[in-house]
C-alpha atoms as a PDB file:
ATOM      1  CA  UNK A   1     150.367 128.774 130.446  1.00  0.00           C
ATOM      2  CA  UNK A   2     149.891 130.339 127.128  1.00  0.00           C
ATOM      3  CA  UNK A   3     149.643 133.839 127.318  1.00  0.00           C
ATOM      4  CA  UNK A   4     147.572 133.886 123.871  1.00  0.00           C
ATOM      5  CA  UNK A   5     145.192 131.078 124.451  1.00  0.00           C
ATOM      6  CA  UNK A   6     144.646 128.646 126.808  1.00  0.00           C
ATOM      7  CA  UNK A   7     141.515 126.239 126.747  1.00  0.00           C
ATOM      8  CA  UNK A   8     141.035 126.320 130.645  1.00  0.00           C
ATOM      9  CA  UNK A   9     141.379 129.638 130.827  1.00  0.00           C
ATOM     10  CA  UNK A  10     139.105 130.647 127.679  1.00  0.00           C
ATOM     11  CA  UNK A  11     136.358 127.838 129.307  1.00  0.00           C
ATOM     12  CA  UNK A  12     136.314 129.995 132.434  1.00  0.00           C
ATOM     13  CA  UNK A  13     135.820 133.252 130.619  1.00  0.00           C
ATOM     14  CA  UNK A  14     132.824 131.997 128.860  1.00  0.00           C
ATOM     15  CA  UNK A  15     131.245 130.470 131.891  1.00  0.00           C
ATOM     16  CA  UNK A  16     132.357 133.944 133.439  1.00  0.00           C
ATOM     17  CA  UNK A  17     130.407 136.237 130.238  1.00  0.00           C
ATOM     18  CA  UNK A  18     127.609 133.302 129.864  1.00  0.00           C
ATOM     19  CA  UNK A  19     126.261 133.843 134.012  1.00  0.00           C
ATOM     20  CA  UNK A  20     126.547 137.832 133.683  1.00  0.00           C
ATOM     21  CA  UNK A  21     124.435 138.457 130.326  1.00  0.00           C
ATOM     22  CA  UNK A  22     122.839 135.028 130.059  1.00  0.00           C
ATOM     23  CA  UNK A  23     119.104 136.508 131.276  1.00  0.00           C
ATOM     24  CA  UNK A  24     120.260 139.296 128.519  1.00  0.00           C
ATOM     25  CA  UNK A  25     120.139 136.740 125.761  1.00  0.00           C
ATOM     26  CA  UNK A  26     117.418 134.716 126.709  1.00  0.00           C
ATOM     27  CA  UNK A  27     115.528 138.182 126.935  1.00  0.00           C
ATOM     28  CA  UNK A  28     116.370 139.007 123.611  1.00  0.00           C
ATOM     29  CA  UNK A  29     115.785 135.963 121.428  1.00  0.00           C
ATOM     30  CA  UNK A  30     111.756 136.043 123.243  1.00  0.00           C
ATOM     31  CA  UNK A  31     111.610 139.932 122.289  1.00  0.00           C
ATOM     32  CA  UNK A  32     112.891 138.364 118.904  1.00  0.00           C
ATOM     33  CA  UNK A  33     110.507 135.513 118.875  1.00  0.00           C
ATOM     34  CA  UNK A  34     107.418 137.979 119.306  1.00  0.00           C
ATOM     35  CA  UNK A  35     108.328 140.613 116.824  1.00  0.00           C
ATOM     36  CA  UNK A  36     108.257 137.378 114.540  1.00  0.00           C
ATOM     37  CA  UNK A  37     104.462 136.888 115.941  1.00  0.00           C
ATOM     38  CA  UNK A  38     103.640 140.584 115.816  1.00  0.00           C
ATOM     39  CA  UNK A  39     105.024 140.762 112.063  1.00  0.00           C
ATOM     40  CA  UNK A  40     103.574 137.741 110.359  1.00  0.00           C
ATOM     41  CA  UNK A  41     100.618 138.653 112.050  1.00  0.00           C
ATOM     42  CA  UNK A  42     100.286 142.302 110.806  1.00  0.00           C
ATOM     43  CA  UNK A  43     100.661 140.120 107.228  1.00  0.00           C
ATOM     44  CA  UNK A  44      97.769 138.119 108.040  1.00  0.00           C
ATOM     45  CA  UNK A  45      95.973 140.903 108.395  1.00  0.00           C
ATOM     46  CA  UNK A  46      96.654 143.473 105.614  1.00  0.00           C
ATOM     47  CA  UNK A  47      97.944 140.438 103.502  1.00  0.00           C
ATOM     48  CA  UNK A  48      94.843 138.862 101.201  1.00  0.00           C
ATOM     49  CA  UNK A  49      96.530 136.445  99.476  1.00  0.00           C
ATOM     50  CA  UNK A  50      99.081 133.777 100.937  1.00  0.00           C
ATOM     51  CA  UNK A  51     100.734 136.441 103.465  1.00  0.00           C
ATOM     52  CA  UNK A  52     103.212 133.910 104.768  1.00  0.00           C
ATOM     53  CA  UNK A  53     104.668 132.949 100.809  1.00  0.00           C
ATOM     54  CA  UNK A  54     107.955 131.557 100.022  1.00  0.00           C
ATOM     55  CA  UNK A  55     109.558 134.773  99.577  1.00  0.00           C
ATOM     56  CA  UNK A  56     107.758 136.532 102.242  1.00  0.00           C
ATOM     57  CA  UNK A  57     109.200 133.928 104.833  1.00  0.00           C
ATOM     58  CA  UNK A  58     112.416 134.509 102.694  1.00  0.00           C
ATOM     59  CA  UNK A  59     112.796 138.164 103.543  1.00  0.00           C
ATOM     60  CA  UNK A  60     111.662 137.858 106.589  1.00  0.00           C
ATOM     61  CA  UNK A  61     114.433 135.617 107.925  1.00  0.00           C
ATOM     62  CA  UNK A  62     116.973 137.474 106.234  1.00  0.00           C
ATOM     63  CA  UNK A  63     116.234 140.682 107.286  1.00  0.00           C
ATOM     64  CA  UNK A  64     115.830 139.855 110.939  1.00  0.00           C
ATOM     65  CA  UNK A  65     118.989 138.289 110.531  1.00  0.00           C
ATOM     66  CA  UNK A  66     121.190 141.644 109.532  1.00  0.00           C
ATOM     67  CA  UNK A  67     119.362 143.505 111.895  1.00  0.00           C
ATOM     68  CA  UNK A  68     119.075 141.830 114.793  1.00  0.00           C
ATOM     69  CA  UNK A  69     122.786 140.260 114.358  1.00  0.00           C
ATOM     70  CA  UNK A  70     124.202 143.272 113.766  1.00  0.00           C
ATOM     71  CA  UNK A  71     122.830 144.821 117.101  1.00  0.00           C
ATOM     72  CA  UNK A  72     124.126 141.758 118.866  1.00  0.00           C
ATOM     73  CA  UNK A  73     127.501 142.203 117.116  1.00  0.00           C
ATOM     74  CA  UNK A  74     127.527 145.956 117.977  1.00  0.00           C
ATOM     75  CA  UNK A  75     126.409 145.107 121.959  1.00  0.00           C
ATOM     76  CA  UNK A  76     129.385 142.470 122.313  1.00  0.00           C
ATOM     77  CA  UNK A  77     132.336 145.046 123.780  1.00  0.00           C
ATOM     78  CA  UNK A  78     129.655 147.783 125.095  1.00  0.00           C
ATOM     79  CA  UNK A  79     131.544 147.561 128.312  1.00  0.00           C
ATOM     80  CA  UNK A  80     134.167 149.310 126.604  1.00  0.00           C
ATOM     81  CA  UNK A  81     132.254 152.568 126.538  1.00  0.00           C
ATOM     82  CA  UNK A  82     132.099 153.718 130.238  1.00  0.00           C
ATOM     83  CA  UNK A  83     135.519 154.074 132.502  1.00  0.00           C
ATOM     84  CA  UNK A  84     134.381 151.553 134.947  1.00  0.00           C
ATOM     85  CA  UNK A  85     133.305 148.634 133.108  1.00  0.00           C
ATOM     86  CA  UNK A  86     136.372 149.503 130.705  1.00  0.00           C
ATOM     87  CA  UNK A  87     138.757 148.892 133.281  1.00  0.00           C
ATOM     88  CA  UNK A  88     136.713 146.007 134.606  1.00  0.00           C
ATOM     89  CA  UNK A  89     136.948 144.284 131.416  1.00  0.00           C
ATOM     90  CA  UNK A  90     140.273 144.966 130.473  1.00  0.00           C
ATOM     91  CA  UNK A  91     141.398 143.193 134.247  1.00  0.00           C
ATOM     92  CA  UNK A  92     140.150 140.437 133.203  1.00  0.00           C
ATOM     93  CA  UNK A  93     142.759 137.430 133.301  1.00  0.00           C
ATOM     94  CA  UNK A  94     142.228 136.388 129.616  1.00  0.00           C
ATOM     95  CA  UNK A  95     143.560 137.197 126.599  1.00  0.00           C
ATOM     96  CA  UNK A  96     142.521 139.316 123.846  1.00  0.00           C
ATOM     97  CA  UNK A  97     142.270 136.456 121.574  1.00  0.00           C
ATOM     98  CA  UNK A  98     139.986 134.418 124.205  1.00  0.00           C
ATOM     99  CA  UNK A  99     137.541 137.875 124.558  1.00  0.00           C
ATOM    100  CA  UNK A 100     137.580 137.994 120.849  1.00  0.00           C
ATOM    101  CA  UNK A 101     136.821 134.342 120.045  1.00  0.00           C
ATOM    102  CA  UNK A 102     133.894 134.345 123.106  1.00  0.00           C
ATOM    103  CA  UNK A 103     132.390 137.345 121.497  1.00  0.00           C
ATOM    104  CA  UNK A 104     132.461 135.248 117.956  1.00  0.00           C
ATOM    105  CA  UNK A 105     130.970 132.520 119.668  1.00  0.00           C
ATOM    106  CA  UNK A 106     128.008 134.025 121.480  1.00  0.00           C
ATOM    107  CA  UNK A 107     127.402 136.862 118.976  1.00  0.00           C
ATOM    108  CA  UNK A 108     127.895 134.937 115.487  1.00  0.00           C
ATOM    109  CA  UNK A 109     127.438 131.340 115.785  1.00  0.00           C
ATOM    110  CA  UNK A 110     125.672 130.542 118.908  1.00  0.00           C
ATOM    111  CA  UNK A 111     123.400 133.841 118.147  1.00  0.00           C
ATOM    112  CA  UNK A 112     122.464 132.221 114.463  1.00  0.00           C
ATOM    113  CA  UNK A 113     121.525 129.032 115.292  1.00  0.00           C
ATOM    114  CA  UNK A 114     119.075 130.234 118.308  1.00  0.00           C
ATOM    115  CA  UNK A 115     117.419 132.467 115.667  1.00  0.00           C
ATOM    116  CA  UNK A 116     117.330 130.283 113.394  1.00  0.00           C
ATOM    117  CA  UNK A 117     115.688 128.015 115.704  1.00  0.00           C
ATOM    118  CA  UNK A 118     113.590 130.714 117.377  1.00  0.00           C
ATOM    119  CA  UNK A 119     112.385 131.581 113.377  1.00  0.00           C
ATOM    120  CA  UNK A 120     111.222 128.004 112.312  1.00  0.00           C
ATOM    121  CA  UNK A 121     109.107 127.948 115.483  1.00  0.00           C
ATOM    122  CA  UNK A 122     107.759 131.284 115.159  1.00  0.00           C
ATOM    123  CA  UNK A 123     107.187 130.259 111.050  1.00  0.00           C
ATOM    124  CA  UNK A 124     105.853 126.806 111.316  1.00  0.00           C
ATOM    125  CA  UNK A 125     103.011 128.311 114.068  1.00  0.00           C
ATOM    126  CA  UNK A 126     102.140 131.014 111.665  1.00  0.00           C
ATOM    127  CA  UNK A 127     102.208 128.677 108.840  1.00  0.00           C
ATOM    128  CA  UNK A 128     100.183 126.184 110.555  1.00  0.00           C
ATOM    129  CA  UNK A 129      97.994 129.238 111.725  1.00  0.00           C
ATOM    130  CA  UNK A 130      97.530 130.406 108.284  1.00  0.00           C
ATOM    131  CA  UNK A 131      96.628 127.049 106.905  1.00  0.00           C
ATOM    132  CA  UNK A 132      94.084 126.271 109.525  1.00  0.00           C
ATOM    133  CA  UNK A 133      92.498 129.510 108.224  1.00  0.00           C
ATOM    134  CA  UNK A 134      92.024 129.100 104.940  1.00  0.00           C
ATOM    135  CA  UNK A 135      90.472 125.831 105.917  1.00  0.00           C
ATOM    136  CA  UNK A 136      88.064 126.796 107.835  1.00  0.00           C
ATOM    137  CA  UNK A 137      87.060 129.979 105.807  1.00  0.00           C
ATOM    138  CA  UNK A 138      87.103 128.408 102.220  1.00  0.00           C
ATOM    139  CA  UNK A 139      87.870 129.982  99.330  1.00  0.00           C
ATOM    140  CA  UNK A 140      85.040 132.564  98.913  1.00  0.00           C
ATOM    141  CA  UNK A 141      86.048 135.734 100.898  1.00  0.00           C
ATOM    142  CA  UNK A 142      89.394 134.954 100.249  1.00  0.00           C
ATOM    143  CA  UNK A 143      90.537 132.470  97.462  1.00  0.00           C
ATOM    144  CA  UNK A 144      93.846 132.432  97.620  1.00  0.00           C
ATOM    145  CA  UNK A 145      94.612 133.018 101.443  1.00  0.00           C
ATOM    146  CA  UNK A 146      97.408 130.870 103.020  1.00  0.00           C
ATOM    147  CA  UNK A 147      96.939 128.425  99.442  1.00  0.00           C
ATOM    148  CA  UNK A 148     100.396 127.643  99.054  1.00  0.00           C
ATOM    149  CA  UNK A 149     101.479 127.877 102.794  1.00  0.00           C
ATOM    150  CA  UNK A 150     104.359 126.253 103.415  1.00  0.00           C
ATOM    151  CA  UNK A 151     107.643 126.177 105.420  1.00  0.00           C
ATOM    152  CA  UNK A 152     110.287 126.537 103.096  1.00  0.00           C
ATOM    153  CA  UNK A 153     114.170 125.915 103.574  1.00  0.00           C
ATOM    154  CA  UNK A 154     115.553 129.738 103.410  1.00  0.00           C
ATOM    155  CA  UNK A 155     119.101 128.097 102.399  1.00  0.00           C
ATOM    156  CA  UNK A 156     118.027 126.952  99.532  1.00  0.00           C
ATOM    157  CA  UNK A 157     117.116 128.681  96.214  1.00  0.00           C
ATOM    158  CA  UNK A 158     113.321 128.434  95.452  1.00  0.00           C
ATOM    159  CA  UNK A 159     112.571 126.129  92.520  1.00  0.00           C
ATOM    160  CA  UNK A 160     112.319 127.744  89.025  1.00  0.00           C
ATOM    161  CA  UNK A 161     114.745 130.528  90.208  1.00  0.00           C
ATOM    162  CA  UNK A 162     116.754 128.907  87.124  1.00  0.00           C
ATOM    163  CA  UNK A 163     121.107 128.369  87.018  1.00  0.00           C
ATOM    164  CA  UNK A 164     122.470 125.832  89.218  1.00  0.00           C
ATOM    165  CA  UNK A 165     124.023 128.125  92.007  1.00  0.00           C
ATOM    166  CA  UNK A 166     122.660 128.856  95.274  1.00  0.00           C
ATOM    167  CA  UNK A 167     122.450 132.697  95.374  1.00  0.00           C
ATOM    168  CA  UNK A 168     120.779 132.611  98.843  1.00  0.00           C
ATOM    169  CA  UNK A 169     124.896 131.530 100.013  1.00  0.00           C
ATOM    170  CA  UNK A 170     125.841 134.847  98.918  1.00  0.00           C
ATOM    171  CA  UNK A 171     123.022 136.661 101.238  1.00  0.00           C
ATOM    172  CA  UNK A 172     125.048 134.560 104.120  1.00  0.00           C
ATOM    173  CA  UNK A 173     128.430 135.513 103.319  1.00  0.00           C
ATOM    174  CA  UNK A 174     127.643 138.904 103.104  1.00  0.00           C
ATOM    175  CA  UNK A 175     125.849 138.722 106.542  1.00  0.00           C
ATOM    176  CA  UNK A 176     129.312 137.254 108.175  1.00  0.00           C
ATOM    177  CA  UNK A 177     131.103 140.422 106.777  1.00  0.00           C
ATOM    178  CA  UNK A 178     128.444 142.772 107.773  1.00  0.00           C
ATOM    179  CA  UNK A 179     128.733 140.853 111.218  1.00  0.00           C
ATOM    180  CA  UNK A 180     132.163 141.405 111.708  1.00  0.00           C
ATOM    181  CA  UNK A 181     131.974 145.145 110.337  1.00  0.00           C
ATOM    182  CA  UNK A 182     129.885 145.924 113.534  1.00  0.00           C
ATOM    183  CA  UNK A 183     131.707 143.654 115.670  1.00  0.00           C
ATOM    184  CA  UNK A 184     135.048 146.114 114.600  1.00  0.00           C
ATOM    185  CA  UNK A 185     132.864 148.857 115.295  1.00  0.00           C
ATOM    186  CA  UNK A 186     131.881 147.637 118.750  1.00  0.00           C
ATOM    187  CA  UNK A 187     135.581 147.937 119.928  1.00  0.00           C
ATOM    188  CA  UNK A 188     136.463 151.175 117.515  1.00  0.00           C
ATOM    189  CA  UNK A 189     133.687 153.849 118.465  1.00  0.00           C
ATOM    190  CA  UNK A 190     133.621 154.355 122.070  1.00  0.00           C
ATOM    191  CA  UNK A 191     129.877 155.477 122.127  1.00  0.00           C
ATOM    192  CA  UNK A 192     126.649 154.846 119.880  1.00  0.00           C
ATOM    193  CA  UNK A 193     128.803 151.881 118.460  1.00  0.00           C
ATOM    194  CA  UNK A 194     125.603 150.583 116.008  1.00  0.00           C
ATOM    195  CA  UNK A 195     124.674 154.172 114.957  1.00  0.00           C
ATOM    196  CA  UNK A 196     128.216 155.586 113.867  1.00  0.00           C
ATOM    197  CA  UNK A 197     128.929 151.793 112.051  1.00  0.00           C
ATOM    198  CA  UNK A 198     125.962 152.272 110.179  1.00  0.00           C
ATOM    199  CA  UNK A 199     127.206 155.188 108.997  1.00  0.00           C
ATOM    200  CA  UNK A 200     130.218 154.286 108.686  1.00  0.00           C
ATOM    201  CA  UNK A 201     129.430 150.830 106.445  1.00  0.00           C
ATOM    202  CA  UNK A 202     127.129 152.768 104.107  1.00  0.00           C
ATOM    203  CA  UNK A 203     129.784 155.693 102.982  1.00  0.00           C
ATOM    204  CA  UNK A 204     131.386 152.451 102.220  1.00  0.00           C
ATOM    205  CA  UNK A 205     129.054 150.430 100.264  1.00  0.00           C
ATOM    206  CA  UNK A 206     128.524 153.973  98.646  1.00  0.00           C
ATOM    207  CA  UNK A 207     131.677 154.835  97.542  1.00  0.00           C
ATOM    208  CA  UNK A 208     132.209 150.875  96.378  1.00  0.00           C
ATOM    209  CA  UNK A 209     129.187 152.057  94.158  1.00  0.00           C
ATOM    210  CA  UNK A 210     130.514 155.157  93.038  1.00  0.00           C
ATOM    211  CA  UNK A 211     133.898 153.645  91.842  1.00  0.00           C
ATOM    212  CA  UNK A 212     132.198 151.019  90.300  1.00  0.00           C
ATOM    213  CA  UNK A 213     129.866 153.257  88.410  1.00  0.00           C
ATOM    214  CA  UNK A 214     132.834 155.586  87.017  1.00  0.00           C
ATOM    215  CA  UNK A 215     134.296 152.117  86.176  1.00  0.00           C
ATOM    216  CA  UNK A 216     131.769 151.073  84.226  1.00  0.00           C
ATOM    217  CA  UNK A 217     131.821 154.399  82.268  1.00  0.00           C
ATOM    218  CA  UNK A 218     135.255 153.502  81.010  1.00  0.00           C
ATOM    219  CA  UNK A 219     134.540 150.081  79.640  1.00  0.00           C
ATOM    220  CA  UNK A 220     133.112 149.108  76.127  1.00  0.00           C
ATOM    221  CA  UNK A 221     129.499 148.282  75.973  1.00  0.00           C
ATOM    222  CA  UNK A 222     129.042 144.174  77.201  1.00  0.00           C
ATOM    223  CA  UNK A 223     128.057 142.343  80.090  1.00  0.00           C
ATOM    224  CA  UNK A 224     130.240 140.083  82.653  1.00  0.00           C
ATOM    225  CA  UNK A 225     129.294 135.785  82.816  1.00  0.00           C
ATOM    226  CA  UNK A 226     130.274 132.813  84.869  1.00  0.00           C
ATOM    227  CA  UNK A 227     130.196 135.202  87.413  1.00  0.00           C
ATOM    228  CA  UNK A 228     132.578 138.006  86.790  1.00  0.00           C
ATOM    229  CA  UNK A 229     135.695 135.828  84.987  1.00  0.00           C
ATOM    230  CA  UNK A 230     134.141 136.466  81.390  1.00  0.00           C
ATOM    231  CA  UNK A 231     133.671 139.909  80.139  1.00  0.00           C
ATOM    232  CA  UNK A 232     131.412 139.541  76.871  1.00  0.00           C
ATOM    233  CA  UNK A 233     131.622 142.914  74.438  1.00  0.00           C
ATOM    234  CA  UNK A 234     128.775 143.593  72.002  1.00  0.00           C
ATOM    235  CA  UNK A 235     130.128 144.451  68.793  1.00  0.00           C
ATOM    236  CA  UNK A 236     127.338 145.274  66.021  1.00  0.00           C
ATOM    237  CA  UNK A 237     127.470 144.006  63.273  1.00  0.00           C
ATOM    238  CA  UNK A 238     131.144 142.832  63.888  1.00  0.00           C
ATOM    239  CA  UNK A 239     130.039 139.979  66.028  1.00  0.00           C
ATOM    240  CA  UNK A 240     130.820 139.994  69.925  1.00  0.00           C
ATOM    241  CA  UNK A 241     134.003 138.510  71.530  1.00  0.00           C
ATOM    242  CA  UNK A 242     134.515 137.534  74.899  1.00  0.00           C
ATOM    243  CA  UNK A 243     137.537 138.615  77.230  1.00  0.00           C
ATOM    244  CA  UNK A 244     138.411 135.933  79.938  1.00  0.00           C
ATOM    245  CA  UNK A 245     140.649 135.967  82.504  1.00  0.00           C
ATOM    246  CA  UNK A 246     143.099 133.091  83.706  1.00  0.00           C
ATOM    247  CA  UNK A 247     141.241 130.622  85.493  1.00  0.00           C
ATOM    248  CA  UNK A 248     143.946 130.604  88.399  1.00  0.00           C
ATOM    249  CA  UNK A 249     143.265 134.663  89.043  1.00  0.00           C
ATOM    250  CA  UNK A 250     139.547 133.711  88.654  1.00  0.00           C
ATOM    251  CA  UNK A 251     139.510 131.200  91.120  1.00  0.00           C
ATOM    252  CA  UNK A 252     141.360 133.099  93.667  1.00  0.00           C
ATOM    253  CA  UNK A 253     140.132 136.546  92.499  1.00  0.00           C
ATOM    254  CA  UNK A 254     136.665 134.787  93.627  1.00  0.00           C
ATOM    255  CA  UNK A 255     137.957 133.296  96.874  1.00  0.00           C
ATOM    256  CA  UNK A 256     139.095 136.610  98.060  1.00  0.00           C
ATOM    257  CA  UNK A 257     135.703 137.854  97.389  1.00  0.00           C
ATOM    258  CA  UNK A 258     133.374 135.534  98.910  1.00  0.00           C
ATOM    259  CA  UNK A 259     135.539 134.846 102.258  1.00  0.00           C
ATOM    260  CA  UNK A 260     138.230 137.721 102.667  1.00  0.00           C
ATOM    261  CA  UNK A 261     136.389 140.336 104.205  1.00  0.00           C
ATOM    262  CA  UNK A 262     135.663 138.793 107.390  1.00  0.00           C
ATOM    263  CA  UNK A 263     138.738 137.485 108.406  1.00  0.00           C
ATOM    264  CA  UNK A 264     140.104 141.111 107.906  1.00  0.00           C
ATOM    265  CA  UNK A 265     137.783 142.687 110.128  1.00  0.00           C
ATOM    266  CA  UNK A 266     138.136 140.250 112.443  1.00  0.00           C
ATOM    267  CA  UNK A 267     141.840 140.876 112.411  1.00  0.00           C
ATOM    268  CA  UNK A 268     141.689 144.183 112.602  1.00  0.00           C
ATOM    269  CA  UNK A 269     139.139 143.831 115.460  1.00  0.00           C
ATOM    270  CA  UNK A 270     141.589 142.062 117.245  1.00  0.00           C
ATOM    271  CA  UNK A 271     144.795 144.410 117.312  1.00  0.00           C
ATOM    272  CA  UNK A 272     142.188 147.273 118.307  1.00  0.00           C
ATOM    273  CA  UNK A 273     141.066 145.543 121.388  1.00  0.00           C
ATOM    274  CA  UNK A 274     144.412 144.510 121.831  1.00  0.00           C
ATOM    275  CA  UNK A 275     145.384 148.339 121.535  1.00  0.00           C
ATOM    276  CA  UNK A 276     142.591 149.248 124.086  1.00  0.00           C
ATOM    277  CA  UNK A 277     144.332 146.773 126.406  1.00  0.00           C
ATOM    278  CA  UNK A 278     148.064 147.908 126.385  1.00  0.00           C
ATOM    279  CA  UNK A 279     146.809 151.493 126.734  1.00  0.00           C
ATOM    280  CA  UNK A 280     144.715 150.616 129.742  1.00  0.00           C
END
């Protein structure tokens, strides 16, 4: 038997987490389901025109996303904070690699596709909702109430956004690092795991914006295109030039951006629960 993974053996620890917390989940994807009904319909009623909108629906799946993710993510080794349930978990005959890749699979994938399923039933209700009451109301106390209500796709860029990229990708990838940031920080802090990660990810992000800044200071006066491979430098009268870089180092310059971080932390996640274990 493989002492680092074995299917069997990682099928029985799932079926093992899945009966203990399973009335936990369910639980928390209603309580997510009727902040969804108790939001859009605090919008319906301080809203006057189109309350559910294509970037209000936007917004609103996205940031229920981060938050409610990252709780999950922060929740996933909370046995690791008291002695008992410490020792408890680290008995149990799997690996670290099997713990690690359940805790991936019910906190990151199975976890987004119920809310995203839990969302589009929540939104197409309110959107229905909201179209049945501009219907029946007209358009004289309210003209432009639930108009343009529609469900819209939130992976996909709104029309007239203008470029051909999808930004919205970006708002994804950065939502599987933040994911994994407070899945680290599940196994790192031994108590108030999504309070201290908070913390902890936003002296990040605010040194990141610090350096940046003082970088900026030292560079001429221009702009960066295509996203970040072209620096263009305004020149007066002189007429601007353009500094590019290779287009290997800007292809994998931009790999390592987009789908780097995550890995890492999931790495590093790893050896830390796997240091938790051999110190048990």
């Amino acid at each position: 038997m493989n002492s680092v993974f074995d299917f069997n053996r990682w099928i029985l620890y799932t079926s093992k987490h899945w009966n203990e917390n399973k009335k936990r989940y369910l639980l928390s994807l209603g309580a997510i389901g009727g902040l969804l009904i108790l939001w859009y319909s605090f919008l319906i009623i301080v809203t006057r025109d189109n309350p559910v909108g294509e970037n209000m629906q936007m917004v609103t799946y996205y940031v229920g996303l981060y938050l409610t993710g990252s709780l999950y993510a922060s929740l996933m080794f909370a046995d690791l904070n008291e002695g008992a349930t410490a020792i408890h978990f680290l008995l149990i005959p799997a690996s670290t690699f099997e713990k690690l890749l359940t805790a991936l699979l019910f906190s990151f994938i199975l976890f987004f596709v119920s809310y995203t399923v839990v969302y589009y039933v929540v939104d197409y209700a309110m959107v229905k909702w909201v179209s049945a009451i501009a219907a029946e109301a007209g358009h004289y106390t309210k003209p432009n109430f639930g108009l343009t209500a529609k469900v819209v796709n939130v992976f996909v860029a709104p029309p007239g956004m203008g470029g051909d990229d999808n930004f919205y990708i970006y708002f994804l990838l950065a939502y599987v690092g933040v994911h994994a940031a407070f899945l680290l920080g599940s196994v790192y802090f031994v108590k108030y795991n999504f309070i201290k990660t908070v913390v902890s990810v936003l002296v990040i992000f605010l040194f990141f914006v610090f350096f940046v800044h003082k970088v900026i200071d030292f560079i001429p006066n221009g702009g960066f295109f295509e996203p970040f491979s072209v620096f263009r430098v305004y020149n007066g009268e002189k007429g601007d030039f353009a500094i590019r870089l290779p287009e290997w180092l800007n292809i994998i310059s931009l790999f390592l951006f987009k789908y780097s971080m995550a890995p890492v932390l999931w790495v590093a996640t790893y050896f830390r629960l796997k240091e938790k274990e051999v110190n048990a």
